[in-house]
Protein backbone atom coordinates (compact mmCIF):
# COMPACT_ATOMS: atom_id res chain seq x y z
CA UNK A 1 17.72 -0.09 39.39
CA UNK A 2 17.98 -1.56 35.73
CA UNK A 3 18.29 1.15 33.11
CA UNK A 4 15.03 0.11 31.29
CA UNK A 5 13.19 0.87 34.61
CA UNK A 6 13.49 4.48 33.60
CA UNK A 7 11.10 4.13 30.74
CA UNK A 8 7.51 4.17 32.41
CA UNK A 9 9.04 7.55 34.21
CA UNK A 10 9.17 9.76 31.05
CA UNK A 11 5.71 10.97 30.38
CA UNK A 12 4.35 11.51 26.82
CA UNK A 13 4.90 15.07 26.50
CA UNK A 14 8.59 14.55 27.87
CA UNK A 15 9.68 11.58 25.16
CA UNK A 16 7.93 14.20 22.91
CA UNK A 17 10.68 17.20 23.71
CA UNK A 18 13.68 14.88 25.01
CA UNK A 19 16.60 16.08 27.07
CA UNK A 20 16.83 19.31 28.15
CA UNK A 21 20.18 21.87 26.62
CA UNK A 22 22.47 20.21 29.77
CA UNK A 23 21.58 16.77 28.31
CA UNK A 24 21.97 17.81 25.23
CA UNK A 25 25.65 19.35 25.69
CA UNK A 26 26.57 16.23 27.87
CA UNK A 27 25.85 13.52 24.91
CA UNK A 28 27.66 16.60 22.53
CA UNK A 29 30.74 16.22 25.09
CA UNK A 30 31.52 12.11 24.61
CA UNK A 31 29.68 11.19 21.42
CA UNK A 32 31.88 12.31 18.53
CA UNK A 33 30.24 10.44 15.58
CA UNK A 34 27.43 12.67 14.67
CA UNK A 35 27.95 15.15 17.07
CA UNK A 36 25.72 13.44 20.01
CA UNK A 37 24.00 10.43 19.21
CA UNK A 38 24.95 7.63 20.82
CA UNK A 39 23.02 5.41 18.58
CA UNK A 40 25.91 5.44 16.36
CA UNK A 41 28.18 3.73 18.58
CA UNK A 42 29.12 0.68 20.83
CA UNK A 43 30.51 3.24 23.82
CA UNK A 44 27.05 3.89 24.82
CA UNK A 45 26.38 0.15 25.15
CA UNK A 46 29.07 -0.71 27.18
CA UNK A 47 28.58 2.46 29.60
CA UNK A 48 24.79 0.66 29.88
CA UNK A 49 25.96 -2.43 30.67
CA UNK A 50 28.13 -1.08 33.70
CA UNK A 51 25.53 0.47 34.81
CA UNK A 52 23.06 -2.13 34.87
CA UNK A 53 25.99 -3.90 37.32
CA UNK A 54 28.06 -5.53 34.77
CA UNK A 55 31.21 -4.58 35.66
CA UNK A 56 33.95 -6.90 35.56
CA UNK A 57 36.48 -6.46 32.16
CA UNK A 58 35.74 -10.15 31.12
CA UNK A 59 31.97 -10.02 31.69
CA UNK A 60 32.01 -6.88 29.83
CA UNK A 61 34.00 -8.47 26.68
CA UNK A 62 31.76 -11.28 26.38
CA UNK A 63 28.28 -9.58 26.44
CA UNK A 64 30.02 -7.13 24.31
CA UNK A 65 31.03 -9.59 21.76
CA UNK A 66 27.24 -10.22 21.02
CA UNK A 67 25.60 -6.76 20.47
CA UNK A 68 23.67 -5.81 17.78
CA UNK A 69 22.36 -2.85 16.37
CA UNK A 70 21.32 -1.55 12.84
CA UNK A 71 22.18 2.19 13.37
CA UNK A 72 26.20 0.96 13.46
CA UNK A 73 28.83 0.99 10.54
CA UNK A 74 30.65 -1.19 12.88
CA UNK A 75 30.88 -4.53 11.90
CA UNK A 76 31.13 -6.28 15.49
CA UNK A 77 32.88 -5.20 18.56
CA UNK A 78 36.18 -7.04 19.45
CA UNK A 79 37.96 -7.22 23.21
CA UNK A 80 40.54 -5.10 21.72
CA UNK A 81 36.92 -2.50 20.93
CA UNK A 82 36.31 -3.05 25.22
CA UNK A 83 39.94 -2.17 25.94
CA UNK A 84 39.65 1.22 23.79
CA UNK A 85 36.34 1.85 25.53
CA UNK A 86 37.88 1.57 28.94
CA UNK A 87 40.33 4.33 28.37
CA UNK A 88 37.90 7.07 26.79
CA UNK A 89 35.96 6.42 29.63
CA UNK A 90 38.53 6.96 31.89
CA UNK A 91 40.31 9.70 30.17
CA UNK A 92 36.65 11.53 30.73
CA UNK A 93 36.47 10.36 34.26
CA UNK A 94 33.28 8.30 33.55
CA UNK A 95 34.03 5.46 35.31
CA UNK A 96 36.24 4.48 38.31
CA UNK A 97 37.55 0.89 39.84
CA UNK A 98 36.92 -0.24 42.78
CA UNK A 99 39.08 -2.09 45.53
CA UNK A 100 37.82 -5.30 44.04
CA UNK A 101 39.35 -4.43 40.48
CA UNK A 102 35.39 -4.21 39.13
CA UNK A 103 34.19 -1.44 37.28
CA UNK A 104 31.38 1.47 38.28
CA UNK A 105 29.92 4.71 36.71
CA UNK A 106 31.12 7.81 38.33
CA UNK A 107 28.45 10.28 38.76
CA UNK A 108 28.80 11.83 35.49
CA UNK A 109 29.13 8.21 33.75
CA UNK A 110 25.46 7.58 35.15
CA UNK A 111 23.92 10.96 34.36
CA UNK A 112 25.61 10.28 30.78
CA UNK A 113 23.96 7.11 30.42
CA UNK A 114 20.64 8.45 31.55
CA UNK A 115 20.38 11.27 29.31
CA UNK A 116 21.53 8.89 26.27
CA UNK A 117 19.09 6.39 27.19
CA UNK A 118 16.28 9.41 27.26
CA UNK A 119 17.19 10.86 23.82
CA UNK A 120 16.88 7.14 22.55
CA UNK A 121 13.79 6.40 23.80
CA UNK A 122 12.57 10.41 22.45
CA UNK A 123 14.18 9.81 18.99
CA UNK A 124 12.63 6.44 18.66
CA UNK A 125 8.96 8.19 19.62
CA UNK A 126 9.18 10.43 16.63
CA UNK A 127 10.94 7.72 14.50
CA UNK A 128 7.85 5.25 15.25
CA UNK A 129 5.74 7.86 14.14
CA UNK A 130 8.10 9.04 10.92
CA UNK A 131 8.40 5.16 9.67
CA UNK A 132 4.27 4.63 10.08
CA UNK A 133 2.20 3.22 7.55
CA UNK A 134 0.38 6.73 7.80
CA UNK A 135 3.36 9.31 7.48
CA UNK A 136 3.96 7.03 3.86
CA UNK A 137 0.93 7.72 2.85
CA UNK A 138 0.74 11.22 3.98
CA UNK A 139 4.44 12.37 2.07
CA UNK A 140 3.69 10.27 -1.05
CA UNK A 141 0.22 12.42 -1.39
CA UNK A 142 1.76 15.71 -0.78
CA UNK A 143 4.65 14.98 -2.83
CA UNK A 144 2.47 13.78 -5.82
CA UNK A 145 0.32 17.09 -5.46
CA UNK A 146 3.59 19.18 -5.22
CA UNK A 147 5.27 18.20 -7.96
CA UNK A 148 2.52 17.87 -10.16
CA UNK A 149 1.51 21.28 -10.07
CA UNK A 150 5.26 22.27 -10.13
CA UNK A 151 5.50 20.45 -13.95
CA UNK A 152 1.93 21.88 -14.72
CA UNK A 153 2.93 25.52 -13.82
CA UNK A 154 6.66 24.93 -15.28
CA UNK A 155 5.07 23.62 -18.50
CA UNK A 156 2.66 26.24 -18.90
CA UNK A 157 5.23 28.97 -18.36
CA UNK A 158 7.55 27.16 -20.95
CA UNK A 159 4.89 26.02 -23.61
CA UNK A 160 6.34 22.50 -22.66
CA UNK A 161 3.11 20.00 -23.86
CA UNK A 162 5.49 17.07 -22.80
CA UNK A 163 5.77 18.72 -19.24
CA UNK A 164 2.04 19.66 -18.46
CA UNK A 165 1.07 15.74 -19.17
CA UNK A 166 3.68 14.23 -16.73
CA UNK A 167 2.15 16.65 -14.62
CA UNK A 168 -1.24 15.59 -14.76
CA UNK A 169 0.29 12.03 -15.23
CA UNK A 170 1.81 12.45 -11.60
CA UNK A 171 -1.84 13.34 -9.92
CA UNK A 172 -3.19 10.06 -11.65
CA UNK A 173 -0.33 8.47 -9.48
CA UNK A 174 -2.54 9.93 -5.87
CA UNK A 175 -4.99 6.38 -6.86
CA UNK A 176 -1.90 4.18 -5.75
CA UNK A 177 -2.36 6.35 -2.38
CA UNK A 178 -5.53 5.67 -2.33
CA UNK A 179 -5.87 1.95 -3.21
CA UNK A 180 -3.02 1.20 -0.40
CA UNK A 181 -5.00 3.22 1.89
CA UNK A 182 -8.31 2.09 1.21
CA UNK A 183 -7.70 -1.39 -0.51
CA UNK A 184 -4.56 -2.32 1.49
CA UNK A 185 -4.90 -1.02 5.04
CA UNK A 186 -8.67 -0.77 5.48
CA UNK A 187 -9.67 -3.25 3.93
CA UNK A 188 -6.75 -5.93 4.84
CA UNK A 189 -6.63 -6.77 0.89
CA UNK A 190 -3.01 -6.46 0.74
CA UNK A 191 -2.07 -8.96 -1.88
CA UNK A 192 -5.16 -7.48 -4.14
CA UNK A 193 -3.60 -3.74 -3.59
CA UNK A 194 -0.11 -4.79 -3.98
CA UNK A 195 -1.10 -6.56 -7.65
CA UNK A 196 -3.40 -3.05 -8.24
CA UNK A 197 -0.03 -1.41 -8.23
CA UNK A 198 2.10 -3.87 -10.04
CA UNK A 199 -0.41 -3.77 -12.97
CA UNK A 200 -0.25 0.00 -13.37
CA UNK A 201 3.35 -0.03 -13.10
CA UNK A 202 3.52 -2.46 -15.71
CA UNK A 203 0.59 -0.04 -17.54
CA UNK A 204 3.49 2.70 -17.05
CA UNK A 205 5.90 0.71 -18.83
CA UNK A 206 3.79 -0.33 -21.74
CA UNK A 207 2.89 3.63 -22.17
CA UNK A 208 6.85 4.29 -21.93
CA UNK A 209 7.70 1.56 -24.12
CA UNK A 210 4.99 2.72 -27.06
CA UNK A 211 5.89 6.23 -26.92
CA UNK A 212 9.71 5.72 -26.75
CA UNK A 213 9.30 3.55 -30.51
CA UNK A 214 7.05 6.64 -31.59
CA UNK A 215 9.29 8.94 -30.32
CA UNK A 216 12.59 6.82 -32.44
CA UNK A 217 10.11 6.82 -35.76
CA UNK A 218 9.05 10.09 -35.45
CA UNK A 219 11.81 12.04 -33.95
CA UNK A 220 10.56 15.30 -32.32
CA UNK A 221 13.14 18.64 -30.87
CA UNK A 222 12.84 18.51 -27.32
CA UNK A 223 14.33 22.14 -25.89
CA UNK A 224 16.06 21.42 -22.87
CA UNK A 225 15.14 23.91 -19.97
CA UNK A 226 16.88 24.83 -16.18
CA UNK A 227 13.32 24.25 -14.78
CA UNK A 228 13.37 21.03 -16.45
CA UNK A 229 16.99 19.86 -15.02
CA UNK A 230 15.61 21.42 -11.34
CA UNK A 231 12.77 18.95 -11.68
CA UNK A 232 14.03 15.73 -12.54
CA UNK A 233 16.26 15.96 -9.73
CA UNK A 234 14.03 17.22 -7.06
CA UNK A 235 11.52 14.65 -8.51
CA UNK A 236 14.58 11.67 -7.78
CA UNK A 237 15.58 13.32 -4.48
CA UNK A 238 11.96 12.86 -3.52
CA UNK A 239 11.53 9.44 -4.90
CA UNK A 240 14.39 8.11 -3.71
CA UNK A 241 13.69 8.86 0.01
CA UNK A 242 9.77 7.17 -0.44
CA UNK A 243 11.13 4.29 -1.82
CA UNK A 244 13.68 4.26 1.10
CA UNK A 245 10.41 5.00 3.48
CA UNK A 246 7.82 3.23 1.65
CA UNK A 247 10.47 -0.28 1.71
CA UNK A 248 11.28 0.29 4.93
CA UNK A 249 8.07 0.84 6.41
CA UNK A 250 6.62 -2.09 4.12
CA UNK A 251 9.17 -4.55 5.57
CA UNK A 252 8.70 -4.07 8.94
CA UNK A 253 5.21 -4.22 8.86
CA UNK A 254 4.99 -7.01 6.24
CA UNK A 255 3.04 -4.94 4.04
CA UNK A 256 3.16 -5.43 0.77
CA UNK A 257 1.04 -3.29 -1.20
CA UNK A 258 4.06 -0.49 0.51
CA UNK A 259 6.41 -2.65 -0.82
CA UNK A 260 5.32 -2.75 -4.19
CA UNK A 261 4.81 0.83 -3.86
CA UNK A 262 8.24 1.20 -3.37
CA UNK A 263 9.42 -0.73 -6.56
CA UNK A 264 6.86 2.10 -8.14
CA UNK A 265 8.82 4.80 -6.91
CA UNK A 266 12.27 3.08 -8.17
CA UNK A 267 10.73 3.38 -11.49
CA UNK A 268 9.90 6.92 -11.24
CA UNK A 269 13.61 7.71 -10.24
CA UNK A 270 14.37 5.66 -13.08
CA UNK A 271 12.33 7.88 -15.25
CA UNK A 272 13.29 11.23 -13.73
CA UNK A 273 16.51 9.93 -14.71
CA UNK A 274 15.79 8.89 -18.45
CA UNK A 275 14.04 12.36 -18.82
CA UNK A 276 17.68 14.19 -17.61
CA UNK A 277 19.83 11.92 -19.68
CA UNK A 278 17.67 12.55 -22.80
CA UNK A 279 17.55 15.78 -21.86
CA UNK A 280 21.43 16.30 -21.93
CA UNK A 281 21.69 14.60 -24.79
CA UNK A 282 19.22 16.99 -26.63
CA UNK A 283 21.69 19.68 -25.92
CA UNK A 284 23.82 18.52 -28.91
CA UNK A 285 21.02 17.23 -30.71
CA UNK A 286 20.88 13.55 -30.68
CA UNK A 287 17.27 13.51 -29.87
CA UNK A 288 17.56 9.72 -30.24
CA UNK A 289 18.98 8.88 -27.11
CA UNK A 290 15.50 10.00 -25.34
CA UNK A 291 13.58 7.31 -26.65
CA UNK A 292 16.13 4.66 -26.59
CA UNK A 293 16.85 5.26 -22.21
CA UNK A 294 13.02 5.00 -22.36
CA UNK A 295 13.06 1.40 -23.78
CA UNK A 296 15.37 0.43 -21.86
CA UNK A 297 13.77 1.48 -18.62
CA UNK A 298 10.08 -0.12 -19.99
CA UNK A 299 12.30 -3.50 -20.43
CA UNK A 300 13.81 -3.18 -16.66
CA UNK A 301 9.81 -2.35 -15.47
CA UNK A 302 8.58 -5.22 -17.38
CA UNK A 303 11.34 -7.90 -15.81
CA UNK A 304 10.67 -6.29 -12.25
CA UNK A 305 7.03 -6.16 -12.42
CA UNK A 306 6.20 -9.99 -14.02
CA UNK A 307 9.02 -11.05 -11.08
CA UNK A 308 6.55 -9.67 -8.77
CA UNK A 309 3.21 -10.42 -9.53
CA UNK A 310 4.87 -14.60 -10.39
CA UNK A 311 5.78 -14.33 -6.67
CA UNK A 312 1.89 -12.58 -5.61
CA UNK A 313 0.30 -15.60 -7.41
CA UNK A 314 1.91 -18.33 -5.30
CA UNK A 315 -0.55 -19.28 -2.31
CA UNK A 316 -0.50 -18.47 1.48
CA UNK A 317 2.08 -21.15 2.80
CA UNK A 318 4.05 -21.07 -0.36
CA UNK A 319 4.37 -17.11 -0.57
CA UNK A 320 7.48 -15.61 1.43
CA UNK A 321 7.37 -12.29 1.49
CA UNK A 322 11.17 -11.50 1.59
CA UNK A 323 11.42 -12.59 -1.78
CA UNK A 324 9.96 -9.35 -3.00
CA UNK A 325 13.03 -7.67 -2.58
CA UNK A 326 13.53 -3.04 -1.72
CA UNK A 327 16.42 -0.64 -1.46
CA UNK A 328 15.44 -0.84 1.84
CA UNK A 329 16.78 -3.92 2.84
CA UNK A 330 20.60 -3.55 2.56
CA UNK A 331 20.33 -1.72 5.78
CA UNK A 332 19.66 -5.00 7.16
CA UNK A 333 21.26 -7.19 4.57
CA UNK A 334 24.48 -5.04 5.33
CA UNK A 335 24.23 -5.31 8.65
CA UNK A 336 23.61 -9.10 9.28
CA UNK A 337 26.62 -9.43 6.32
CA UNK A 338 29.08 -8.24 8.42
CA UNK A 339 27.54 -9.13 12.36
CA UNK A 340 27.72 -12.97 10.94
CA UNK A 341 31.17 -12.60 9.29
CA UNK A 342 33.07 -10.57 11.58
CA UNK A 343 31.52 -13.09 14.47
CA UNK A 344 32.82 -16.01 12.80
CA UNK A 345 36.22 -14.20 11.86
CA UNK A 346 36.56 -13.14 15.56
CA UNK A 347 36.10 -16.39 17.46
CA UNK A 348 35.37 -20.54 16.55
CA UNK A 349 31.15 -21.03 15.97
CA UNK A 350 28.91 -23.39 15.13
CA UNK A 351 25.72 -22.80 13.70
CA UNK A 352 24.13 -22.62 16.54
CA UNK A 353 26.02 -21.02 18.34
CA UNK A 354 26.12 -18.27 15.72
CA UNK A 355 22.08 -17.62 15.75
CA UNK A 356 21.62 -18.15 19.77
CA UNK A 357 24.70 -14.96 19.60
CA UNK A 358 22.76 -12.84 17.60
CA UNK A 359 19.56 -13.38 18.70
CA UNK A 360 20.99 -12.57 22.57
CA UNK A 361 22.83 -9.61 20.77
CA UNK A 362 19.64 -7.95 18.94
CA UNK A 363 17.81 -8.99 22.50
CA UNK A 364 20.67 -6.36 24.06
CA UNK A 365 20.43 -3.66 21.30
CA UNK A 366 16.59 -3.91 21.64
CA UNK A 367 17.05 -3.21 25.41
CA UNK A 368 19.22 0.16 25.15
CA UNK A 369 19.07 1.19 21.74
CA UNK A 370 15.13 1.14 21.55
CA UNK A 371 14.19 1.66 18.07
CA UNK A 372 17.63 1.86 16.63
CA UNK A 373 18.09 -1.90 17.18
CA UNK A 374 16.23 -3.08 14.21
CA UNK A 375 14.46 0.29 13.33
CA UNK A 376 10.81 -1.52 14.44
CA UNK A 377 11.48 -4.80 12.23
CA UNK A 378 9.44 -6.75 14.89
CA UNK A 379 9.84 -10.10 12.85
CA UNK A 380 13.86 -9.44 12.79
CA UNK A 381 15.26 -12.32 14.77
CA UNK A 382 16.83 -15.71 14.29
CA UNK A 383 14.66 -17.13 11.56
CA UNK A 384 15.59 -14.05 9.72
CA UNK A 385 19.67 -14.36 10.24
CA UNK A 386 19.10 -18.27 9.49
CA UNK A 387 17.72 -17.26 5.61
CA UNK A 388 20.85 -15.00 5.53
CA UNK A 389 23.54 -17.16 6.94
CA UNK A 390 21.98 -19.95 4.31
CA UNK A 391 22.99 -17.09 1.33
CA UNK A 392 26.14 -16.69 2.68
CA UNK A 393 26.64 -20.63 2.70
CA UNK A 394 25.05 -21.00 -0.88
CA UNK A 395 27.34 -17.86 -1.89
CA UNK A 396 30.08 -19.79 -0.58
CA UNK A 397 30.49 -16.59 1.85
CA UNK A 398 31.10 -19.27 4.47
CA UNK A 399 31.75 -22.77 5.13
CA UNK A 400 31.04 -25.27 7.33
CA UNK A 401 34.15 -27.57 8.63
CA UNK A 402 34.26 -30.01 11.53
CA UNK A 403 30.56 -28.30 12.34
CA UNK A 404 32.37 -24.79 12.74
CA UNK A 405 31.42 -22.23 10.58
CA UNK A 406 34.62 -20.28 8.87
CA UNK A 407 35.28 -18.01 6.28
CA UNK A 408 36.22 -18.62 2.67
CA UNK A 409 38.43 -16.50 0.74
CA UNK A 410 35.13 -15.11 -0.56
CA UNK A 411 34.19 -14.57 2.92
CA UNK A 412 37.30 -13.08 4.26
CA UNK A 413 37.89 -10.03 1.56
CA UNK A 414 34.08 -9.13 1.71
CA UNK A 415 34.90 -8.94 5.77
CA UNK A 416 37.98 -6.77 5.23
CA UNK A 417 36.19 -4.55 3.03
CA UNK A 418 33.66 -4.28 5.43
CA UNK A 419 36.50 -3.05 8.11
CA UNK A 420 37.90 -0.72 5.75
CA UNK A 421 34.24 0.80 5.91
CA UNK A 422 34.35 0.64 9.26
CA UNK A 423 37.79 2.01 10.04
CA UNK A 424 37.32 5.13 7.46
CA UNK A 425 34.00 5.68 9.63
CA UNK A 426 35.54 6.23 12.43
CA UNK A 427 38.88 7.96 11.67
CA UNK A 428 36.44 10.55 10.47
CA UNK A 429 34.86 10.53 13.90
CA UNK A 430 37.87 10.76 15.80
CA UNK A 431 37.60 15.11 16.44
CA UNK A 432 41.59 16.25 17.78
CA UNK A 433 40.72 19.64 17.22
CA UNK A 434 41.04 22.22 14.47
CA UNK A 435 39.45 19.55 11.69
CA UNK A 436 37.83 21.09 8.59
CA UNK A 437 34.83 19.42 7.56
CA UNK A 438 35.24 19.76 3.77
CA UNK A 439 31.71 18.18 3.27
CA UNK A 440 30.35 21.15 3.99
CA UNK A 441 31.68 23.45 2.38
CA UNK A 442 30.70 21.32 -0.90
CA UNK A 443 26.90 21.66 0.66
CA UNK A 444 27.28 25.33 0.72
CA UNK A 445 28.51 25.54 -2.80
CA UNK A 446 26.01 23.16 -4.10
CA UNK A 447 23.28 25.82 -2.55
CA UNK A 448 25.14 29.05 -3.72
CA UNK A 449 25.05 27.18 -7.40
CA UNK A 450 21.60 25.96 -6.91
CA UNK A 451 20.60 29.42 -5.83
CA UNK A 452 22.30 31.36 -8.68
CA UNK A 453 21.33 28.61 -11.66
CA UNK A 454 17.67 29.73 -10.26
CA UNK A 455 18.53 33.22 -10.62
CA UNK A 456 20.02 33.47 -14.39
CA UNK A 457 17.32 30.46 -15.66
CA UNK A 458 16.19 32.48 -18.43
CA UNK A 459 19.89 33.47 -19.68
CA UNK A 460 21.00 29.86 -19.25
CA UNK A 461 17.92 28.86 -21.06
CA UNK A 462 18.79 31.00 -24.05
CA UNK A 463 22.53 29.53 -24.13
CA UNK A 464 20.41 25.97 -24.33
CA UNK A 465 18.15 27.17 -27.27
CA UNK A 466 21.72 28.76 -29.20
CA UNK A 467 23.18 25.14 -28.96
């Protein structure tokens, strides 16, 4: 039975919960990168091809040589990838040979893939539901109301004037929610939302950019503050994950009143940012620098937002929508950089040939990998990697000789950076015992510092004031 026949078995409440502790522990046992997710790696595709009755070596190399998934640092697998897979899967007896030198799944090799392909299909259930045009709208709201009334309360406590109105400034930004929501998704006005939001982005800028030049002609003291500094960076934390989720979400469902959302919350990162940098700078008195960050960010929203609405005002078969471009899409840019290259660096391909391979290969990561294939980016697929193999040619990435594609010089040291990437990835996988995750020990120490600047605020606010 084919592995994707498994699917209409799981009821709702059981892709809800996903595997049970044994399942759990299993995926723990083989899946070193990230402790058990085998989303993260090519082993779990090759264990799913064997068991859907692909089993000889060379069969396995060349359906191998074509998969593609988003969730992967790895650039593309190679036979020498297939060879390595072989022997950790029979060093943890999860496959056997037969008389007839083809490969099967030993029992545990098939429970293994079962359990792997049921925590796929449960984490892709709550990630459909995490990157939906209604969970955006739901975490920008209740971050706007949180950290609105944090600056209101934090100002009043500190006298700040400055911080109460970027407060009250931040609830004004709940209309964007509202005009996406109602304008945008209700009403299927999605061009008329998206240029809603451009124009009071741009009405953000011209506010920044007037009070920065009244702030450089009429210099005022601005008293830096540890509630200030905690602010401005849980404010870019924040924004920085909704523009993440808002361009993600926006480009897979082609809307673009999220996507210009998104380009709103890069400015307020950018802003957050300004604020701390002035801020720092305030603590040796050169007020100056405030203002002048400020103009420079109203100059950067002016050049981002006129890009934007020039590209809203071209008509229906003229506009393309992936020229309104979001943090969001380097995951894919990255990815389709180094599936194209490394393909081309591994083996001899046309054009062609290259598209018909990745469009089999995201066809294959589609079928085992669920939503980790493309990460619901229905319209991903070869029109899409035809746009970005035409970059690569114009960036003289890639040439075309004899009608084979092959790498320039360009082309080959943006590869082997790529594998460097790749290779530092998964050295740090690799667990042979004993290894000391320094990472987190910086995390704890980040918290213990986070915890205890919280606790002496008011002494380190009076060192502030004495400078």
């Amino acid at each position: 039975m084919p592995l994707t026949d498994l699917k209409p078995q799981y009821s709702r409440k059981e892709l809800k919960y996903g595997p049970r502790k044994n399942g759990y522990n299993l995926m723990t046992k083989y899946y070193e990168s990230h402790s058990h997710d085998p989303h993260h790696t090519f082993f779990y595709g090759f264990l799913c091809l064997i068991y859907d009755k692909v089993n000889t070596i060379e069969d396995l190399k060349a359906k191998m040589r074509l998969f593609f998934i988003s969730s992967t640092k790895q650039v593309v697998v190679g036979d020498e990838d297939v060879e390595e897979y072989i022997q950790k899967a029979k060093r943890g007896d999860l496959i056997k040979f037969n008389q007839d030198n083809t490969i099967a799944l030993t029992e545990e090799g098939i429970n293994l893939v079962e359990y792997s392909y049921f925590w796929n299909l449960h984490t892709s259930y709550w990630m459909a539901i995490f990157f939906s045009k209604t969970t955006v709208i739901l975490f920008t709201a209740i971050f706007l109301i949180i950290i609105s009334l944090l600056k209101i309360f934090t100002g009043l406590n500190l006298a700040s004037q400055g911080m109460i109105t970027e407060g009250f400034e931040n609830l004004t930004d709940l209309m964007k929610v509202f005009i996406i929501a109602i304008i945008g998704i209700q009403l299927k006005k999605d061009k008329l939302a998206s240029r809603i939001i451009i124009l009071l982005m741009l009405f953000t800028g011209v506010s920044l950019c007037w009070s920065s030049i009244d702030a450089l002609l009429n210099p005022t003291l601005i008293i830096p503050t540890v509630q200030s500094y905690i602010i401005g960076f849980v404010s870019i934390i924040a924004n920085i994950g909704l523009m993440f989720l808002k361009g993600m979400v926006g480009r897979t469902s082609g809307n673009l009143s999220f996507l210009s959302d998104s380009k709103d919350s890069a400015l307020n990162v950018k802003l957050s940012a300004g604020v701390l940098i002035g801020l720092t700078f305030a603590i040796f008195n050169y007020y100056f620098v405030d203002a002048i960050v400020g103009l420079i960010i109203s100059l950067l929203v002016f050049k981002e937002g006129i890009g934007i609405l020039y590209e809203l005002r071209k008509k229906e078969e003229d506009f393309d929508i992936t020229a309104i471009k979001v943090f969001a899409d380097n995951v894919y840019d990255n990815r389709l950089t180094g599936y194209l290259l490394g393909s081309i660096r591994r083996e001899s391909l046309s054009r062609s040939e290259l598209i018909n391979n990745f469009d089999q290969g995201l066809v294959l990561g589609r079928k085992y990998y669920e939503g980790f294939a493309d990460f619901f980016y229905s319209e991903l697929g070869p029109q899409i990697a035809e746009k970005h193999l035409n970059k690569l040619l114009e960036g003289r990435l890639i040439e075309n000789l004899d009608g084979k594609l092959v790498l320039t010089p360009i082309g080959l040291k943006t590869f082997y950076k790529a594998k460097v990437k790749e290779f530092r990835e998964r050295v740090y996988n690799i667990n042979v015992g004993g290894r000391f995750k320094w990472q987190n020990l910086l995390c704890i120490l980040f918290l213990v510092l986070f915890i205890l600047v919280i606790i002496f605020a008011p002494q380190i606010n009076s060192w502030f004031t004495s400078l």
